[in-house]
C-alpha atoms as a PDB file:
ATOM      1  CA  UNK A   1       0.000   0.000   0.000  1.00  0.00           C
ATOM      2  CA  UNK A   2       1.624   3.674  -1.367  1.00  0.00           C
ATOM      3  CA  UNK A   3       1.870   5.884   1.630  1.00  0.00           C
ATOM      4  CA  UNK A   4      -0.585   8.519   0.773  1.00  0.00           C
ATOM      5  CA  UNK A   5      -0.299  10.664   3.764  1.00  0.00           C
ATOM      6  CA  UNK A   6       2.922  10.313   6.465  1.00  0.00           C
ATOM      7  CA  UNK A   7       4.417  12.156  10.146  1.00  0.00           C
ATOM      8  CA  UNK A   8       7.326  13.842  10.335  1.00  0.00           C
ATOM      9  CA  UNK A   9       8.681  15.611  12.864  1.00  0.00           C
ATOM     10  CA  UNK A  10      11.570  18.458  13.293  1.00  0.00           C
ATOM     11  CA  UNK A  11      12.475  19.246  17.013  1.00  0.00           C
ATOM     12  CA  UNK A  12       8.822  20.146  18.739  1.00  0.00           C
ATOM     13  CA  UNK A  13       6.674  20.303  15.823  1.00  0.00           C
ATOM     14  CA  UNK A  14       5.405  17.879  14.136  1.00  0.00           C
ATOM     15  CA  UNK A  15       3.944  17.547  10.390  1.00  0.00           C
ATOM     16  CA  UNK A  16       1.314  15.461   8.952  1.00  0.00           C
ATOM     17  CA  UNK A  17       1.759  15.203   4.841  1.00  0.00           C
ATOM     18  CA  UNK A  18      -0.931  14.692   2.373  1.00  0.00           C
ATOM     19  CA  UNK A  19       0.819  13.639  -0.622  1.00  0.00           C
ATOM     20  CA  UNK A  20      -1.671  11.581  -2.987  1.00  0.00           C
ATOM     21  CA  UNK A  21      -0.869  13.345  -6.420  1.00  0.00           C
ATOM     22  CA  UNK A  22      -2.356  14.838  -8.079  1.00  0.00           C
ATOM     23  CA  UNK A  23      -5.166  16.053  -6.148  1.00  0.00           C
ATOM     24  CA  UNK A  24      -4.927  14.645  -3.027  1.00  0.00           C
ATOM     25  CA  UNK A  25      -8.433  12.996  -2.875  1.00  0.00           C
ATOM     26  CA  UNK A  26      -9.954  11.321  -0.001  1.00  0.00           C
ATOM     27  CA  UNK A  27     -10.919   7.346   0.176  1.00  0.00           C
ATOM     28  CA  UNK A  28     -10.647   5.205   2.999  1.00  0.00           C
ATOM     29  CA  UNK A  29      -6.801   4.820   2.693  1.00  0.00           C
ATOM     30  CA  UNK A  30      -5.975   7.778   2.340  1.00  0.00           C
ATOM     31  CA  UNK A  31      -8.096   8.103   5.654  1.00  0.00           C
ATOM     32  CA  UNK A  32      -6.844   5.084   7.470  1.00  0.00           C
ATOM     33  CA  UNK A  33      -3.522   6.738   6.665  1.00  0.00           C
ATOM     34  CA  UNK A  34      -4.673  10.274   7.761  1.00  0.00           C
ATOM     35  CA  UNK A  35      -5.837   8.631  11.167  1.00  0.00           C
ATOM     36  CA  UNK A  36      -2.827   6.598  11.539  1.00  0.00           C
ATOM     37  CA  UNK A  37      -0.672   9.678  11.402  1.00  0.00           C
ATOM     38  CA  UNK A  38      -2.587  11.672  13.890  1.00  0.00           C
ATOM     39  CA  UNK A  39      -1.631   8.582  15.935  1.00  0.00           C
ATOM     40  CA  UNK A  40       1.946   8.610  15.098  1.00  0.00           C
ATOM     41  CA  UNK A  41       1.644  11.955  16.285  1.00  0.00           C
ATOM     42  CA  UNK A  42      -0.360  11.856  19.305  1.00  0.00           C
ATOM     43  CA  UNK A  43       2.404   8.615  20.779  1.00  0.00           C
ATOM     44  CA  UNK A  44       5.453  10.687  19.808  1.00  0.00           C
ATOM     45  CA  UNK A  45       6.134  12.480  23.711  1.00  0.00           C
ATOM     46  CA  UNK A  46       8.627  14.656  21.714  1.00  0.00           C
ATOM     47  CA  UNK A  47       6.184  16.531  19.251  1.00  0.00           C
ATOM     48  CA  UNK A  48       4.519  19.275  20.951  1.00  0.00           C
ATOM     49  CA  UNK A  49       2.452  21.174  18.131  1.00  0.00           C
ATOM     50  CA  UNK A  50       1.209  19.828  15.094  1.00  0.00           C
ATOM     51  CA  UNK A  51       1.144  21.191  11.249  1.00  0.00           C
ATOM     52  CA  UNK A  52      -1.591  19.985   8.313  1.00  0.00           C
ATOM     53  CA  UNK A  53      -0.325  20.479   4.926  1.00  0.00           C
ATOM     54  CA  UNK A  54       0.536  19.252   1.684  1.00  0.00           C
ATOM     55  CA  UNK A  55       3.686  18.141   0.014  1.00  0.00           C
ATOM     56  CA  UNK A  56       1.847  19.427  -3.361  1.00  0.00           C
ATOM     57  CA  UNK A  57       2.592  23.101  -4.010  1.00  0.00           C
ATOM     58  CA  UNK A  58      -0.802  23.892  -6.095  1.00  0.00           C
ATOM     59  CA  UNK A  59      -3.249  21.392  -3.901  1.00  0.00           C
ATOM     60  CA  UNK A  60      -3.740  21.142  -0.523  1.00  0.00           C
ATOM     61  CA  UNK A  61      -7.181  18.649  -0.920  1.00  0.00           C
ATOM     62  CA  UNK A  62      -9.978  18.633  -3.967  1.00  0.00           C
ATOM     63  CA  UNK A  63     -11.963  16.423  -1.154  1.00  0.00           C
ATOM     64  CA  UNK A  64     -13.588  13.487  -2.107  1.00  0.00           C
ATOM     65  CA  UNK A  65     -13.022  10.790  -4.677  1.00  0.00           C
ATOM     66  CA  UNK A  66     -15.802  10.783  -6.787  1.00  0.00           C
ATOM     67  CA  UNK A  67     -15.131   7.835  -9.291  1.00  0.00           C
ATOM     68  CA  UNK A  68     -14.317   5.664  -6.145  1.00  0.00           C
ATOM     69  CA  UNK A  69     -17.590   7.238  -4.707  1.00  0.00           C
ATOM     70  CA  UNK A  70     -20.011   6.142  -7.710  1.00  0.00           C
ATOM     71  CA  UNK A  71     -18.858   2.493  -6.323  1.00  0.00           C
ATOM     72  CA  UNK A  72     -19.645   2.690  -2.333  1.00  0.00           C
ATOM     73  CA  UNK A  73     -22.586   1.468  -1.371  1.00  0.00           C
ATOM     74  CA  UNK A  74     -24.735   2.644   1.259  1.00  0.00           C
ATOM     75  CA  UNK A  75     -22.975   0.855   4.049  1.00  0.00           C
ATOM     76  CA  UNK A  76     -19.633   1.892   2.553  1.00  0.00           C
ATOM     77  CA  UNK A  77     -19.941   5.524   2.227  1.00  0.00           C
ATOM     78  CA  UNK A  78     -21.667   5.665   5.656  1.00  0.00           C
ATOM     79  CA  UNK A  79     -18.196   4.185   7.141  1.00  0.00           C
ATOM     80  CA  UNK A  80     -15.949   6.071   4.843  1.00  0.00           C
ATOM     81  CA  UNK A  81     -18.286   9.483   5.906  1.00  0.00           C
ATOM     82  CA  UNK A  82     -17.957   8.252   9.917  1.00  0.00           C
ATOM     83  CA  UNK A  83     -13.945   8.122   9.502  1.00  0.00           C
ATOM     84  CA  UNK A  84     -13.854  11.843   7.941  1.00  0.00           C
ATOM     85  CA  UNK A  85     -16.315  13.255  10.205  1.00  0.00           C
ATOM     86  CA  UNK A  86     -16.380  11.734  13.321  1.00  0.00           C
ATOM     87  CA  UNK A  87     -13.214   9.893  13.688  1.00  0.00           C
ATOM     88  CA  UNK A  88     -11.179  12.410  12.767  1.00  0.00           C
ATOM     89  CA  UNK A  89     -13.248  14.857  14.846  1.00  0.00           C
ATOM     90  CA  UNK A  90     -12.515  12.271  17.763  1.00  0.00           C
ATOM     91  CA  UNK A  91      -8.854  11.728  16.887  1.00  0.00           C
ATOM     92  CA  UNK A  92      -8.133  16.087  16.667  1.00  0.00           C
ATOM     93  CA  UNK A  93     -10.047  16.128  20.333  1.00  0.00           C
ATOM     94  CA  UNK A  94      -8.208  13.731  22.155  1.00  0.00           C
ATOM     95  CA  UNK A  95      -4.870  14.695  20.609  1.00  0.00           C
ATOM     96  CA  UNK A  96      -3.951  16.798  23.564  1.00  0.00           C
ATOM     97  CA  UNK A  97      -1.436  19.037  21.043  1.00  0.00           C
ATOM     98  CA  UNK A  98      -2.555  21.659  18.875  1.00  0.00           C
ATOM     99  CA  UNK A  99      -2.859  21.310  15.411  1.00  0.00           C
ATOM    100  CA  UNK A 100      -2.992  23.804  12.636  1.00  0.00           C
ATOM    101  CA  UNK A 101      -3.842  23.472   8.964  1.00  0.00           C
ATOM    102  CA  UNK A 102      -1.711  25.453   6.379  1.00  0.00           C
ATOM    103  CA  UNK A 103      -3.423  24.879   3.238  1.00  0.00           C
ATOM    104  CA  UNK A 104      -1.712  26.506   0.001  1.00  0.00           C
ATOM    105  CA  UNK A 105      -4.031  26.069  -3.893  1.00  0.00           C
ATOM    106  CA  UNK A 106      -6.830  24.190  -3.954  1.00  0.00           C
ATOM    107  CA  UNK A 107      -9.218  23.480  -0.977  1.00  0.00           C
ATOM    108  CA  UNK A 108     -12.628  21.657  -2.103  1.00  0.00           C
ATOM    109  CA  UNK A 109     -14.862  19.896  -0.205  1.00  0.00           C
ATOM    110  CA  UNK A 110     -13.528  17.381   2.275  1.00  0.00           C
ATOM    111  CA  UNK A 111     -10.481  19.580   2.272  1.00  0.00           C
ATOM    112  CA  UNK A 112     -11.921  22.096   3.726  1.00  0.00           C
ATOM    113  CA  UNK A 113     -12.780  19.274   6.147  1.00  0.00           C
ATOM    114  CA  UNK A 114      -9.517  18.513   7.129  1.00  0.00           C
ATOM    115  CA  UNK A 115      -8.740  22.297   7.855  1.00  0.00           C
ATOM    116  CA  UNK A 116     -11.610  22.987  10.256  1.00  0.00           C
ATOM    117  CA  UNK A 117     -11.087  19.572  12.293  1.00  0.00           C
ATOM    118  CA  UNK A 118      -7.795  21.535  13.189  1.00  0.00           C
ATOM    119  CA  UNK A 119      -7.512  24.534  16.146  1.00  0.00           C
ATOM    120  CA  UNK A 120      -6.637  26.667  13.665  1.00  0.00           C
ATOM    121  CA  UNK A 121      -6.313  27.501   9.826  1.00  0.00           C
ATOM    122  CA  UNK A 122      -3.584  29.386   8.323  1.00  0.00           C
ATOM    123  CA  UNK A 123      -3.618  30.190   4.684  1.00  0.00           C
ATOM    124  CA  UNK A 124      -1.238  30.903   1.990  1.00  0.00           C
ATOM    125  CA  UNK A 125      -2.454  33.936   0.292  1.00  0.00           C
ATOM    126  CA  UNK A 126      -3.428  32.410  -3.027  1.00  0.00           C
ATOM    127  CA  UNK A 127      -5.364  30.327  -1.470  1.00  0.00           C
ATOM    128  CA  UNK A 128      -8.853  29.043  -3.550  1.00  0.00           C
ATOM    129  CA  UNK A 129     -11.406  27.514  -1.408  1.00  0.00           C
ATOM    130  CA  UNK A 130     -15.142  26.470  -2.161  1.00  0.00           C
ATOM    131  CA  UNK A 131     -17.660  24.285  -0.591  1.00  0.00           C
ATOM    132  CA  UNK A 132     -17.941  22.416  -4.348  1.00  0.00           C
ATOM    133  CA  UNK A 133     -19.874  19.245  -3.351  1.00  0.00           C
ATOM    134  CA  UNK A 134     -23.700  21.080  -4.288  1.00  0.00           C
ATOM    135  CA  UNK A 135     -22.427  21.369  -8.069  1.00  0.00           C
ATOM    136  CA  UNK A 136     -22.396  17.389  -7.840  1.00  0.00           C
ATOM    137  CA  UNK A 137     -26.048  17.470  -6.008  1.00  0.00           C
ATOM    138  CA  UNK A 138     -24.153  16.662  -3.157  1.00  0.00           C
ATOM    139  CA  UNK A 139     -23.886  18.680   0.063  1.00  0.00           C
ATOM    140  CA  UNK A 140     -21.369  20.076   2.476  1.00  0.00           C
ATOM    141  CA  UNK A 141     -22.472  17.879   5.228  1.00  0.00           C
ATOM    142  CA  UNK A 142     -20.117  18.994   8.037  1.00  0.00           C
ATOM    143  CA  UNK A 143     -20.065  22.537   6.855  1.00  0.00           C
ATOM    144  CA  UNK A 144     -23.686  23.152   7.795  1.00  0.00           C
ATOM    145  CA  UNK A 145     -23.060  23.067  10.802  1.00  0.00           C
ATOM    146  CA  UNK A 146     -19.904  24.407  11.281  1.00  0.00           C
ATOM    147  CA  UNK A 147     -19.873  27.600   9.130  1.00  0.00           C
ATOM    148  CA  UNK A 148     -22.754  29.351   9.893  1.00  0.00           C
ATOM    149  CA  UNK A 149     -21.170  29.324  13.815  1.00  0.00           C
ATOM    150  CA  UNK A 150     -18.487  30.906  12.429  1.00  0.00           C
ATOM    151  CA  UNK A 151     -19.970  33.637  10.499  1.00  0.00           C
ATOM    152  CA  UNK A 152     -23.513  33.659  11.230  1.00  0.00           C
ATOM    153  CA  UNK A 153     -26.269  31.935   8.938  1.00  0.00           C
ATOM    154  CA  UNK A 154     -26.930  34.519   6.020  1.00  0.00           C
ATOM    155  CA  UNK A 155     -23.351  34.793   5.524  1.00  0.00           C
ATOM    156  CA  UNK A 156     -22.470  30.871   5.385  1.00  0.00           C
ATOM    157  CA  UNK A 157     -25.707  29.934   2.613  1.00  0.00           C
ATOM    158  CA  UNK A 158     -24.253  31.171  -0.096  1.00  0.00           C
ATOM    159  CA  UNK A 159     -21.034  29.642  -0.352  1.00  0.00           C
ATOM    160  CA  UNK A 160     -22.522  26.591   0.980  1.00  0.00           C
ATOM    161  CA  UNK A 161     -25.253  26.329  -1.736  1.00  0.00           C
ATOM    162  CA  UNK A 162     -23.516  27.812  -4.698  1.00  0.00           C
ATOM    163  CA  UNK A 163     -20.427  26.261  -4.776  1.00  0.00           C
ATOM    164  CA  UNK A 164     -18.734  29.145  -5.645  1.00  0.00           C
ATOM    165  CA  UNK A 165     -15.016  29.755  -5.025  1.00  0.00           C
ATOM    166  CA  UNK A 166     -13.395  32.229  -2.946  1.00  0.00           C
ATOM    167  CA  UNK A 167      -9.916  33.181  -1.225  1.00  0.00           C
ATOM    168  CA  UNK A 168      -8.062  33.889   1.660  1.00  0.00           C
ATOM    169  CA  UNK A 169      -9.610  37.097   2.803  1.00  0.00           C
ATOM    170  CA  UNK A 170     -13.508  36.474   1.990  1.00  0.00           C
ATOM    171  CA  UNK A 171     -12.464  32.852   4.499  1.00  0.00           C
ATOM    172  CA  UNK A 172     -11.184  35.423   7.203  1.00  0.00           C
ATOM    173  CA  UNK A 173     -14.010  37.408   6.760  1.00  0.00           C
ATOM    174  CA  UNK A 174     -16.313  34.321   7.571  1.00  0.00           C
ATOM    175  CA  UNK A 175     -14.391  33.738   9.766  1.00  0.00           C
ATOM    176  CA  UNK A 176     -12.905  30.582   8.685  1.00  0.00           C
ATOM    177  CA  UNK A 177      -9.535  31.201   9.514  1.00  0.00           C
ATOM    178  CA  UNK A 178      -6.949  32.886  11.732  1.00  0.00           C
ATOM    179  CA  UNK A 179      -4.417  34.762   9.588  1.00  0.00           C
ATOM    180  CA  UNK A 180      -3.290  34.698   5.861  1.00  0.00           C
ATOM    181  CA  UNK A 181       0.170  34.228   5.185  1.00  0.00           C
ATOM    182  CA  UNK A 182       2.080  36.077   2.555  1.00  0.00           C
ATOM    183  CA  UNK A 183       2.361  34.012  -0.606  1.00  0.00           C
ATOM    184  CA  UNK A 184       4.372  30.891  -0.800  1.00  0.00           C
ATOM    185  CA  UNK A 185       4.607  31.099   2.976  1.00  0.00           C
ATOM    186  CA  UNK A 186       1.666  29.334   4.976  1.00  0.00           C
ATOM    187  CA  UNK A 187       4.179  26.281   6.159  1.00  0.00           C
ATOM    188  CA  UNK A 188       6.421  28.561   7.663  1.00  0.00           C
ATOM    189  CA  UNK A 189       3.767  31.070   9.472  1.00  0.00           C
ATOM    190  CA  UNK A 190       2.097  27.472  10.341  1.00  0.00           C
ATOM    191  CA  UNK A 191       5.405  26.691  11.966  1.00  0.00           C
ATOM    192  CA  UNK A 192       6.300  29.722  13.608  1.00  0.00           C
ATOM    193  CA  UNK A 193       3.019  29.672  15.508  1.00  0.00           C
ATOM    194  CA  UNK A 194       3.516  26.160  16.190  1.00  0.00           C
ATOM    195  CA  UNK A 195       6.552  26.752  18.164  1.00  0.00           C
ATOM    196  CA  UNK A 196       4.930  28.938  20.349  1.00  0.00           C
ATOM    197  CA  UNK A 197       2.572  26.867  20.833  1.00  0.00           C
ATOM    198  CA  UNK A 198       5.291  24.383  21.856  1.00  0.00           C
ATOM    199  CA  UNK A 199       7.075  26.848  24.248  1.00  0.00           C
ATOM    200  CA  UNK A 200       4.245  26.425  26.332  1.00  0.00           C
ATOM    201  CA  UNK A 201       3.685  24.014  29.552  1.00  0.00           C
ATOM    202  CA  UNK A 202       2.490  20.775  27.377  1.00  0.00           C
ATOM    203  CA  UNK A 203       0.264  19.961  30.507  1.00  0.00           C
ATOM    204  CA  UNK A 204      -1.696  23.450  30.351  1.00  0.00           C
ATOM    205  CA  UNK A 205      -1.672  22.781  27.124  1.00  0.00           C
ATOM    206  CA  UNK A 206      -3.515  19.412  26.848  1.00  0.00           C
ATOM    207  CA  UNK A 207      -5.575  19.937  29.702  1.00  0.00           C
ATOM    208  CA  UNK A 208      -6.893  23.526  28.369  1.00  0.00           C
ATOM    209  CA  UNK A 209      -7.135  22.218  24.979  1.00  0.00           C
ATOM    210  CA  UNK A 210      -9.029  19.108  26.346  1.00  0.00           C
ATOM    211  CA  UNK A 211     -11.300  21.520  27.859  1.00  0.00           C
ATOM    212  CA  UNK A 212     -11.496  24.099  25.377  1.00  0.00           C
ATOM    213  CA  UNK A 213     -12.719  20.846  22.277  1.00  0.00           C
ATOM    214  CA  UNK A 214     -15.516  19.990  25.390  1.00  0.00           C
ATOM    215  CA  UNK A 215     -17.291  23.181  25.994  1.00  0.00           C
ATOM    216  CA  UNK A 216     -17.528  24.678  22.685  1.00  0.00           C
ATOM    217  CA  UNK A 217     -18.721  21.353  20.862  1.00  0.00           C
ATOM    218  CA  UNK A 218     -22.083  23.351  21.818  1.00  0.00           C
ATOM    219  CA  UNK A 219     -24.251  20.139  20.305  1.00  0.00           C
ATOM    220  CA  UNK A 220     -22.064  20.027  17.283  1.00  0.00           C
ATOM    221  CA  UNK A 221     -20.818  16.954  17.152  1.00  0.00           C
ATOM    222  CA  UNK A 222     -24.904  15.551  16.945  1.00  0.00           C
ATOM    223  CA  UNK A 223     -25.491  17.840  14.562  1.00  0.00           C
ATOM    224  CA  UNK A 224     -22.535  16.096  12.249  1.00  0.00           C
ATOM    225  CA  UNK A 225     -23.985  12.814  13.023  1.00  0.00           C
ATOM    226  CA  UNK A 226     -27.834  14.459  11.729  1.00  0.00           C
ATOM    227  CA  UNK A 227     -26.078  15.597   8.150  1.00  0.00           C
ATOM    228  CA  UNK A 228     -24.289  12.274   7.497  1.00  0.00           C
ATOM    229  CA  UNK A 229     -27.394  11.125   6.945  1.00  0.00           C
ATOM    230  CA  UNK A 230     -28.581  13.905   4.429  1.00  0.00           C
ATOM    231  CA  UNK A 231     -25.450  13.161   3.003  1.00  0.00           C
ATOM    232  CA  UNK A 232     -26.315  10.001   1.996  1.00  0.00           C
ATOM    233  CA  UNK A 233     -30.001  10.699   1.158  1.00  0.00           C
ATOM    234  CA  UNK A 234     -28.847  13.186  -1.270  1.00  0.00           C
ATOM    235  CA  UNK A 235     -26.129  10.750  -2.842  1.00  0.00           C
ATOM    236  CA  UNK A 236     -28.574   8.175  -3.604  1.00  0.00           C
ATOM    237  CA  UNK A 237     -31.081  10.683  -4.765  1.00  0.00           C
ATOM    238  CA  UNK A 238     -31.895  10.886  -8.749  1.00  0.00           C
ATOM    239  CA  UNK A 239     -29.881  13.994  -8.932  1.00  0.00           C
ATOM    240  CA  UNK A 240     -26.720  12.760  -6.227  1.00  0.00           C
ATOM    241  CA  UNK A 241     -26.705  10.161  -8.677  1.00  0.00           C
ATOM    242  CA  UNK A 242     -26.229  12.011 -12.163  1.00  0.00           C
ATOM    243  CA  UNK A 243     -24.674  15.343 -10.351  1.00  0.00           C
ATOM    244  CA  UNK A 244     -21.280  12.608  -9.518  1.00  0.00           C
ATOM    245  CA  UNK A 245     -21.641  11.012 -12.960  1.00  0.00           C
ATOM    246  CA  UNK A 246     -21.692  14.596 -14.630  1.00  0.00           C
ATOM    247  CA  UNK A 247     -18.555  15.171 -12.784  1.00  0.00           C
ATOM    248  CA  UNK A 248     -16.828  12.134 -13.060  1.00  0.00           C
ATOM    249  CA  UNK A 249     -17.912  12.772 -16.996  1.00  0.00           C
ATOM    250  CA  UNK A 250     -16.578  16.010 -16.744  1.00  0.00           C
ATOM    251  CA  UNK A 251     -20.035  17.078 -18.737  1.00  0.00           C
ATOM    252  CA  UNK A 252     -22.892  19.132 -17.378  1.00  0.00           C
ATOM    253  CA  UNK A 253     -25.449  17.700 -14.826  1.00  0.00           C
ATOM    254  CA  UNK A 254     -28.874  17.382 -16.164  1.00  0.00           C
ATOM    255  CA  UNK A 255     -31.005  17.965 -12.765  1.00  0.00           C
ATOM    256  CA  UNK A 256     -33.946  15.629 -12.971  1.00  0.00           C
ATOM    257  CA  UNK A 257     -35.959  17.758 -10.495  1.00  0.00           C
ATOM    258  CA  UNK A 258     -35.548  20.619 -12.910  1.00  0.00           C
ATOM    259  CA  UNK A 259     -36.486  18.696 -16.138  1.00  0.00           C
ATOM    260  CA  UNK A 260     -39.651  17.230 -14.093  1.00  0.00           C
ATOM    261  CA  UNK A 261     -40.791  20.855 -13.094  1.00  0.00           C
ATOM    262  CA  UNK A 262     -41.140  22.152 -16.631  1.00  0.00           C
END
């Protein structure tokens, strides 16, 4: 099995890689991979902070694979949804080091995932983020819930239900993320901060992180469990089904709800 994702560590901080080229995409070994590093990383009494990137300059994470999705079944994308949700969710909490995500290019989707499961987001400049899974009559699940916390419930519907793109400073005006870093230079503003995150008592640090993931779950983590579900109803709908074969295609969808209402 190609290592898709890996740990590495220099002095205090440590970095977890996502290096599937070309895009990065998600499928269940590229998650078993993801959560076996956040292990590697969690065991390791000598890494204190934690970095999220991506060894490929131009993608951090296009989310998803959609030609492995058209094969998952119902049972199979429920498990595969569970493990980027929920385990991961469950892996970031009990971590006891914090971990920041310093995504550079493309964000889609599940990438976008990967950020928010982390304490904070850091951004390269050129950043281009969008939550793209509506323009495959899909929907961005976790992002319901999460987003319109961040930046209040008008704001968050429409980039959740267009799909449209945006960068660095419309996500800090959502408040999606912490800081934008100067182009080419989210790894090293990631690491920077991560050292002084490291500097500090690692037993504040766990125990005020422990408590910090606790009170402001505020319900959300029942609320991701709720959307999986929608997830999956709108996969196996008529138009989740031609919105990922119009992508996979790379062709047009042809909504069937629109062609039945004329």
């Amino acid at each position: 099995m190609s290592e898709t994702v890996r740990y590495e560590r220099e002095g205090p901080v440590g970095s977890i890689v996502l290096d599937r080229p070309p895009l990065n995409l998600i499928d269940r070994t590229f998650l078993d991979q993801l959560i076996a590093a956040f292990g590697q990383a969690k065991a390791d009494t000598k890494c204190r902070a934690i970095i999220l990137e991506s060894a490929l300059s131009t993608m951090f994470c296009a989310g998803l694979d959609l030609k492995a999705l058209r094969g998952w079944d119902e049972v199979e994308l429920r498990s595969i949804l569970n493990m980027l949700y929920l385990d991961i969710m469950d892996m970031q909490a009990g971590l006891g080091k914090p971990t920041i995500a310093a995504p550079a290019g493309t964000v889609r989707g599940g990438g976008i995932t990967l950020c928010i499961q982390c304490d904070v987001i850091v951004p390269d400049a050129g950043v281009d983020f969008a939550y793209s899974e509506i323009d495959a009559g899909l929907l961005p699940a976790i992002h319901l819930s999460h987003l319109p916390r961040l930046g209040g419930r008008h704001r968050a519907f429409v980039p959740l239900f267009t799909g449209r793109a945006f960068g660095a400073e419309e996500a800090l005006r959502l408040g999606l993320v912490e800081a934008i870093a100067p182009a080419g230079t989210a790894g090293a503003v990631a690491r920077e901060l991560a050292h002084e995150f490291a500097s500090k008592s690692s037993t504040a640090m766990r125990l005020g992180r422990d408590a910090f993931h606790r009170v402001n779950d505020r319900g959300h983590r029942q609320a991701v469990i709720d959307v999986i579900e929608t997830f999956i109803q709108a996969r196996f709908s008529a138009d989740g089904e031609e919105g990922v074969a119009a992508f996979t295609a790379k062709r047009a969808p042809v909504w069937r709800d629109r062609e039945a209402s004329r």
